[in-house]
N, C-alpha and C. Protein backbone atom coordinates (compact mmCIF):
# COMPACT_ATOMS: atom_id res chain seq x y z
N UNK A 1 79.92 102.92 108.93
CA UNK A 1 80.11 101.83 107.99
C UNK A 1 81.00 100.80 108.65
N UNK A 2 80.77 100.01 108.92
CA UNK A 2 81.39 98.82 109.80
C UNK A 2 81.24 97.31 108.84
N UNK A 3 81.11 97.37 107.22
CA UNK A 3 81.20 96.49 106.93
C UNK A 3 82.56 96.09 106.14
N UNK A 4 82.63 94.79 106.08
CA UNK A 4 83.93 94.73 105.38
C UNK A 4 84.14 94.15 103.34
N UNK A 5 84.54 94.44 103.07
CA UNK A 5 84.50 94.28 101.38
C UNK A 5 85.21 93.29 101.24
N UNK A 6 84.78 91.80 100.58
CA UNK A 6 85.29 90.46 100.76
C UNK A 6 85.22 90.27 99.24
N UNK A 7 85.99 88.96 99.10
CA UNK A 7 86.09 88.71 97.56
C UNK A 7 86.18 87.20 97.91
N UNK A 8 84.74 86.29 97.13
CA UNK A 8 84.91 85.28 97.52
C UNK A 8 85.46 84.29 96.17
N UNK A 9 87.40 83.81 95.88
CA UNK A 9 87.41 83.71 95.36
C UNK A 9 87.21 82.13 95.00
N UNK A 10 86.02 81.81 95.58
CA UNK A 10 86.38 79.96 95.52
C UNK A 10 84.86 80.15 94.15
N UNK A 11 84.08 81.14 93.87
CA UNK A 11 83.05 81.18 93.22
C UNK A 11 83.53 81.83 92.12
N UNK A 12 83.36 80.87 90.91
CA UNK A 12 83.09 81.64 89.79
C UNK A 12 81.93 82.44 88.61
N UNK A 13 82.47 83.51 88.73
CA UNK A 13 83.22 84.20 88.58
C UNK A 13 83.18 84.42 90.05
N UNK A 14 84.72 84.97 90.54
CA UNK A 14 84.97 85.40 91.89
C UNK A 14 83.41 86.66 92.21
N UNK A 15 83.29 86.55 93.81
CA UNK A 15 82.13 87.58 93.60
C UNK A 15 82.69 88.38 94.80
N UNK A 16 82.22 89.90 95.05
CA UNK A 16 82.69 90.49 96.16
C UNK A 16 81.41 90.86 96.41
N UNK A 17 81.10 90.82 97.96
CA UNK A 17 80.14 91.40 98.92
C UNK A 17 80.61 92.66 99.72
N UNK A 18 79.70 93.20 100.85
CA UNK A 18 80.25 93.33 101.80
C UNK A 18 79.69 92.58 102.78
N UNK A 19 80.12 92.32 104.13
CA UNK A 19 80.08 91.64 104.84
C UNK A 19 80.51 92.20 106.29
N UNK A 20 79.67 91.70 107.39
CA UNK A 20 79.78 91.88 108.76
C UNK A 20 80.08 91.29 109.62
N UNK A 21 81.09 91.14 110.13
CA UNK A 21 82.20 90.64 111.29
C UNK A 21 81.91 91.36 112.94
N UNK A 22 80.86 90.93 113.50
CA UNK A 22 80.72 91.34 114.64
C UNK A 22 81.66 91.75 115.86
N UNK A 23 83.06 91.12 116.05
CA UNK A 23 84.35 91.76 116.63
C UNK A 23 84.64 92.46 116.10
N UNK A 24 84.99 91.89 114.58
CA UNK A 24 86.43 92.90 114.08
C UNK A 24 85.43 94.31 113.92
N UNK A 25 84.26 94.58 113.71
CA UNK A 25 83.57 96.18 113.72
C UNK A 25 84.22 96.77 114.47
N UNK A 26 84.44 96.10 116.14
CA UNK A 26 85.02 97.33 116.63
C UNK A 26 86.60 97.80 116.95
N UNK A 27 87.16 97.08 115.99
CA UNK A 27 88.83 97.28 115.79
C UNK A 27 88.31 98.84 115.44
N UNK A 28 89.74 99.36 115.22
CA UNK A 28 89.58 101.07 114.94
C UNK A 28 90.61 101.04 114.20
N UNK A 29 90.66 101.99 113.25
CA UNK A 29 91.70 102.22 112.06
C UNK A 29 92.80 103.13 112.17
N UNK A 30 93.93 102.88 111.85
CA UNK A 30 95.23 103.47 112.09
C UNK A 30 95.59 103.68 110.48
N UNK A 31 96.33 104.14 109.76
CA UNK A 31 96.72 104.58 108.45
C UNK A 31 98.18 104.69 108.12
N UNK A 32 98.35 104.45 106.58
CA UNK A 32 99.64 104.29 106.22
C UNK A 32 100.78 103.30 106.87
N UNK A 33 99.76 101.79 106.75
CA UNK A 33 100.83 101.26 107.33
C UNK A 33 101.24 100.63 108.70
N UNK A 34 100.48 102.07 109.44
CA UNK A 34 101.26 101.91 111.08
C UNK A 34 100.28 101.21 112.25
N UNK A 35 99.32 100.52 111.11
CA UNK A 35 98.27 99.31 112.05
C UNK A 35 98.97 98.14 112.46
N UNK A 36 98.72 97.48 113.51
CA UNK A 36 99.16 96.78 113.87
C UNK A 36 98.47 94.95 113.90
N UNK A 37 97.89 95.29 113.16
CA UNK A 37 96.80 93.81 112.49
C UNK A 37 96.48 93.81 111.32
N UNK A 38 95.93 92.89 110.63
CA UNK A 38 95.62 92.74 109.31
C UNK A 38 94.39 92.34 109.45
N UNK A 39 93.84 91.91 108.57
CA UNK A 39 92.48 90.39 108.47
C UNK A 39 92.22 90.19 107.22
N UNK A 40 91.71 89.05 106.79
CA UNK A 40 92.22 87.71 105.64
C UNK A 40 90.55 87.12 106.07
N UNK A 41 89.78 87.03 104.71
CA UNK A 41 88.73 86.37 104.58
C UNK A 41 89.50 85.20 103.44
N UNK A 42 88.38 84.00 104.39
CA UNK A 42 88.87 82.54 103.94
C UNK A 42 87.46 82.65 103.04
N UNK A 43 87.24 82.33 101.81
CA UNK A 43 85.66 82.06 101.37
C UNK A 43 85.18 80.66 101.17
N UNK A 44 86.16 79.91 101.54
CA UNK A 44 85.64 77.81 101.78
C UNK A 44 85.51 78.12 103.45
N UNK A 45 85.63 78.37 104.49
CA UNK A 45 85.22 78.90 105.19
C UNK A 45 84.12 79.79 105.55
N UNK A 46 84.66 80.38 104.82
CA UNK A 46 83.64 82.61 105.14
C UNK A 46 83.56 82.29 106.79
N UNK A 47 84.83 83.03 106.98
CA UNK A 47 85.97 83.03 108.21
C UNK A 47 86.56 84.57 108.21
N UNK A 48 86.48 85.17 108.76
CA UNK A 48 87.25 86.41 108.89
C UNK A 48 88.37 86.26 109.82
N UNK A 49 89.65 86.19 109.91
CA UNK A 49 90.54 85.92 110.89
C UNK A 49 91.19 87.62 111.13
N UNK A 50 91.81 87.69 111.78
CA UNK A 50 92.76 89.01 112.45
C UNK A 50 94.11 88.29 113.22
N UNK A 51 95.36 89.08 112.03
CA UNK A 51 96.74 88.39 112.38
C UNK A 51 97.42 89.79 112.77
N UNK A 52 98.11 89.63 113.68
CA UNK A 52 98.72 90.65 114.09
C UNK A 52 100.16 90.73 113.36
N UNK A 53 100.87 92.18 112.86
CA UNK A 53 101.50 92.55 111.76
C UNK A 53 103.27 93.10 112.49
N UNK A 54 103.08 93.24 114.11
CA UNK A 54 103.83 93.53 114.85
C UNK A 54 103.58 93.08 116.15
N UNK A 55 104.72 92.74 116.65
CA UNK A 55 104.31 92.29 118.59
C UNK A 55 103.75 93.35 118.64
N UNK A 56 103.04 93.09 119.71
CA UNK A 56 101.90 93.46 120.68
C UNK A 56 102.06 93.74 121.76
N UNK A 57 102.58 95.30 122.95
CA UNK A 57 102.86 95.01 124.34
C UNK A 57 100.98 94.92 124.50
N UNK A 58 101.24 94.09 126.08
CA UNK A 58 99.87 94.11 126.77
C UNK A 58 99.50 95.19 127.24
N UNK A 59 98.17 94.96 126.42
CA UNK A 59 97.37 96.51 126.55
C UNK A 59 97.10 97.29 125.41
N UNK A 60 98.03 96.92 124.51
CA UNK A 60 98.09 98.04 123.36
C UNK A 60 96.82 97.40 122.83
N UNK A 61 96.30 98.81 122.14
CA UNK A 61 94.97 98.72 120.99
C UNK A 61 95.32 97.87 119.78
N UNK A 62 94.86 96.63 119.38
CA UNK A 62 94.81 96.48 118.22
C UNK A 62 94.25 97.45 116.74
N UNK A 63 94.80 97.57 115.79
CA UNK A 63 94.79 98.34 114.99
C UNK A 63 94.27 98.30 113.67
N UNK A 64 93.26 97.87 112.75
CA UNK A 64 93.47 97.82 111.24
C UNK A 64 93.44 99.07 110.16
N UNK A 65 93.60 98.64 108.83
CA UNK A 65 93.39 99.53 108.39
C UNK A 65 92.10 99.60 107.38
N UNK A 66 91.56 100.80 107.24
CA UNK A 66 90.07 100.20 106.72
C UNK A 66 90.05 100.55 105.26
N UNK A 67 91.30 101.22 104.85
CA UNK A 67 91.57 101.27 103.34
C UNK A 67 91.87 100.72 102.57
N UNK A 68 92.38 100.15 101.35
CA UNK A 68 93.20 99.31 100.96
C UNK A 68 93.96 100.45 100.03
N UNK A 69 95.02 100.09 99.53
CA UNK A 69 95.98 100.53 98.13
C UNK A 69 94.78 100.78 96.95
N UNK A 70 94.97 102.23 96.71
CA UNK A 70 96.04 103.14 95.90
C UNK A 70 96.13 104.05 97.81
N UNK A 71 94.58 104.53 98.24
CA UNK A 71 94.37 105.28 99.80
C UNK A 71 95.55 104.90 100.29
N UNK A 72 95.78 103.95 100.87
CA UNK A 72 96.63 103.52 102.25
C UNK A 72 97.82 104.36 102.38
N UNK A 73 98.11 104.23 101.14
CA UNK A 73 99.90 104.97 100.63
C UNK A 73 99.72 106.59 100.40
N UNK A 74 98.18 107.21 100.19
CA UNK A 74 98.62 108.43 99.66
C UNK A 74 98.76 109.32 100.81
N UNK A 75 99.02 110.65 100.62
CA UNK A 75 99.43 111.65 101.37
C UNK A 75 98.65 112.15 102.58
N UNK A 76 98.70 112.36 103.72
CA UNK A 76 97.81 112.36 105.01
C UNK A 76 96.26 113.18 104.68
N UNK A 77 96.66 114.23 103.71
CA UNK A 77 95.19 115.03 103.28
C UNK A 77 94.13 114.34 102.48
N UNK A 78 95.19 113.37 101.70
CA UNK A 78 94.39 112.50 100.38
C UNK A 78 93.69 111.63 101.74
N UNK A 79 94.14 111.05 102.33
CA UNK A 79 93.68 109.51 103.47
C UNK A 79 92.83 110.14 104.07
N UNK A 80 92.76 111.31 104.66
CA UNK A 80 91.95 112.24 105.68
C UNK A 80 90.29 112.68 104.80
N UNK A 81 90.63 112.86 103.69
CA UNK A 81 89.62 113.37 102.92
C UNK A 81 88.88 112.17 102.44
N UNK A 82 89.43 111.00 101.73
CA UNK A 82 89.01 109.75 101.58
C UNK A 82 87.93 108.78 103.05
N UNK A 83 88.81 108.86 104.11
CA UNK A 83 87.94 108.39 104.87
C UNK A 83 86.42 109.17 105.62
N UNK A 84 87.00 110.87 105.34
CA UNK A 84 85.72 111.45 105.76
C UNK A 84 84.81 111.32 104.90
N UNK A 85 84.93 111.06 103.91
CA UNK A 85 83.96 111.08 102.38
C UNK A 85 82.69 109.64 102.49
N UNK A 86 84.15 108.37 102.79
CA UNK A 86 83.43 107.20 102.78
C UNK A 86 83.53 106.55 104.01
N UNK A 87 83.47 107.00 105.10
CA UNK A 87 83.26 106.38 106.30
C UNK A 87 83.08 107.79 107.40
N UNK A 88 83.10 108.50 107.21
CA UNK A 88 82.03 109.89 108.19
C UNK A 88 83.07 110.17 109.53
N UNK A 89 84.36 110.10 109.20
CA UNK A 89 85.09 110.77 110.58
C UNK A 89 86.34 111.05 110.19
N UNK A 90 86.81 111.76 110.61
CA UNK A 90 88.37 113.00 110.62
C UNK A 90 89.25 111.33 111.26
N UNK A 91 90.12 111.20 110.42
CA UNK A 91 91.08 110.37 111.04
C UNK A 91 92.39 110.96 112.06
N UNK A 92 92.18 110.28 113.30
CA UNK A 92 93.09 111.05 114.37
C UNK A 92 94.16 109.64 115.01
N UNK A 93 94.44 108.61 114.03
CA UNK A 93 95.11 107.90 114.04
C UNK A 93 96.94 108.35 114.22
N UNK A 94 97.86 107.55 114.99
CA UNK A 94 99.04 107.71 115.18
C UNK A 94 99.81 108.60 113.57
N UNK A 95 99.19 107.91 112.47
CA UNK A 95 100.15 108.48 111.09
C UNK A 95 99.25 110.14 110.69
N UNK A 96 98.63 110.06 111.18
CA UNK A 96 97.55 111.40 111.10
C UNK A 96 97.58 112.47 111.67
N UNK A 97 98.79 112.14 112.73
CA UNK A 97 98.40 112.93 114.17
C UNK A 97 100.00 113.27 114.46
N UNK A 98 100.85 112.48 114.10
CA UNK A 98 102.08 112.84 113.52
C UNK A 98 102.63 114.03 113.11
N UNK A 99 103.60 114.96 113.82
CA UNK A 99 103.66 116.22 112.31
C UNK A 99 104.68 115.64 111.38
N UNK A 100 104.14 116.00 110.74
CA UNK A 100 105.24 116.54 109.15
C UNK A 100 106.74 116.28 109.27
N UNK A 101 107.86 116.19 108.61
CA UNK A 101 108.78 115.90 109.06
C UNK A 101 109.58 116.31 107.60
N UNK A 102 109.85 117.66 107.84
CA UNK A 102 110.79 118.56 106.48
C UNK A 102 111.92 118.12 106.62
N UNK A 103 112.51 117.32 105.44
CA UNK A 103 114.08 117.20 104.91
C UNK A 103 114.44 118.54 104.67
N UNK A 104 115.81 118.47 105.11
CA UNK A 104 116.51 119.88 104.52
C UNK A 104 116.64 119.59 103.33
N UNK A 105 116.69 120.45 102.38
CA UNK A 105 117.09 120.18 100.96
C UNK A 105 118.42 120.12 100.45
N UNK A 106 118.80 119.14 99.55
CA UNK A 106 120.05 118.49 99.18
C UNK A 106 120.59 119.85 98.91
N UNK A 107 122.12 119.82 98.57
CA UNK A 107 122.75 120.77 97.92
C UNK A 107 123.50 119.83 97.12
């Protein structure tokens, strides 16, 4: 699934498609956050741009994320299960691939 879910709000009633962006397809998705690009559809345009969300050393992979909120935020099993469901692959992204990280518990 390489398309993207747009909302064009210059039409009323606003309308959402999906839509195909021949670069940005092959950005690759990082989770919870720890992508390092965004992208912003213009619809007086129908422009897909890609802004980067953190410097960039040269070389590094650009990053998006292919979820939006309530997904983006939930728990690595919820995001893992969500993207295998609706886009067909085990996410092995930096927040995915991460272990776990147990607080001791307060006293």
């Amino acid at each position: 699934r390489n398309g993207f879910q747009i909302m064009d709000m210059t039409l009323r009633p606003p309308t959402a498609a999906d839509a195909l962006f021949h670069r940005v397809s092959f950005f690759n998705h990082c989770c919870a956050g720890m992508n390092n690009a965004v992208w912003r559809y213009d619809g007086q345009t129908r422009f897909l741009s890609v802004s980067a969300t953190a410097p960039i050393s040269e070389g590094e992979e650009l990053t998006i994320s292919y979820i939006a909120k309530p997904w983006c935020n939930m728990a690595k099993p919820a995001r893992r299960q969500y993207l295998k469901q609706n886009f067909n692959f085990i996410c092995l992204c930096k927040a995915c691939s991460e272990p776990v990280v147990r607080l001791a518990p307060l006293v």
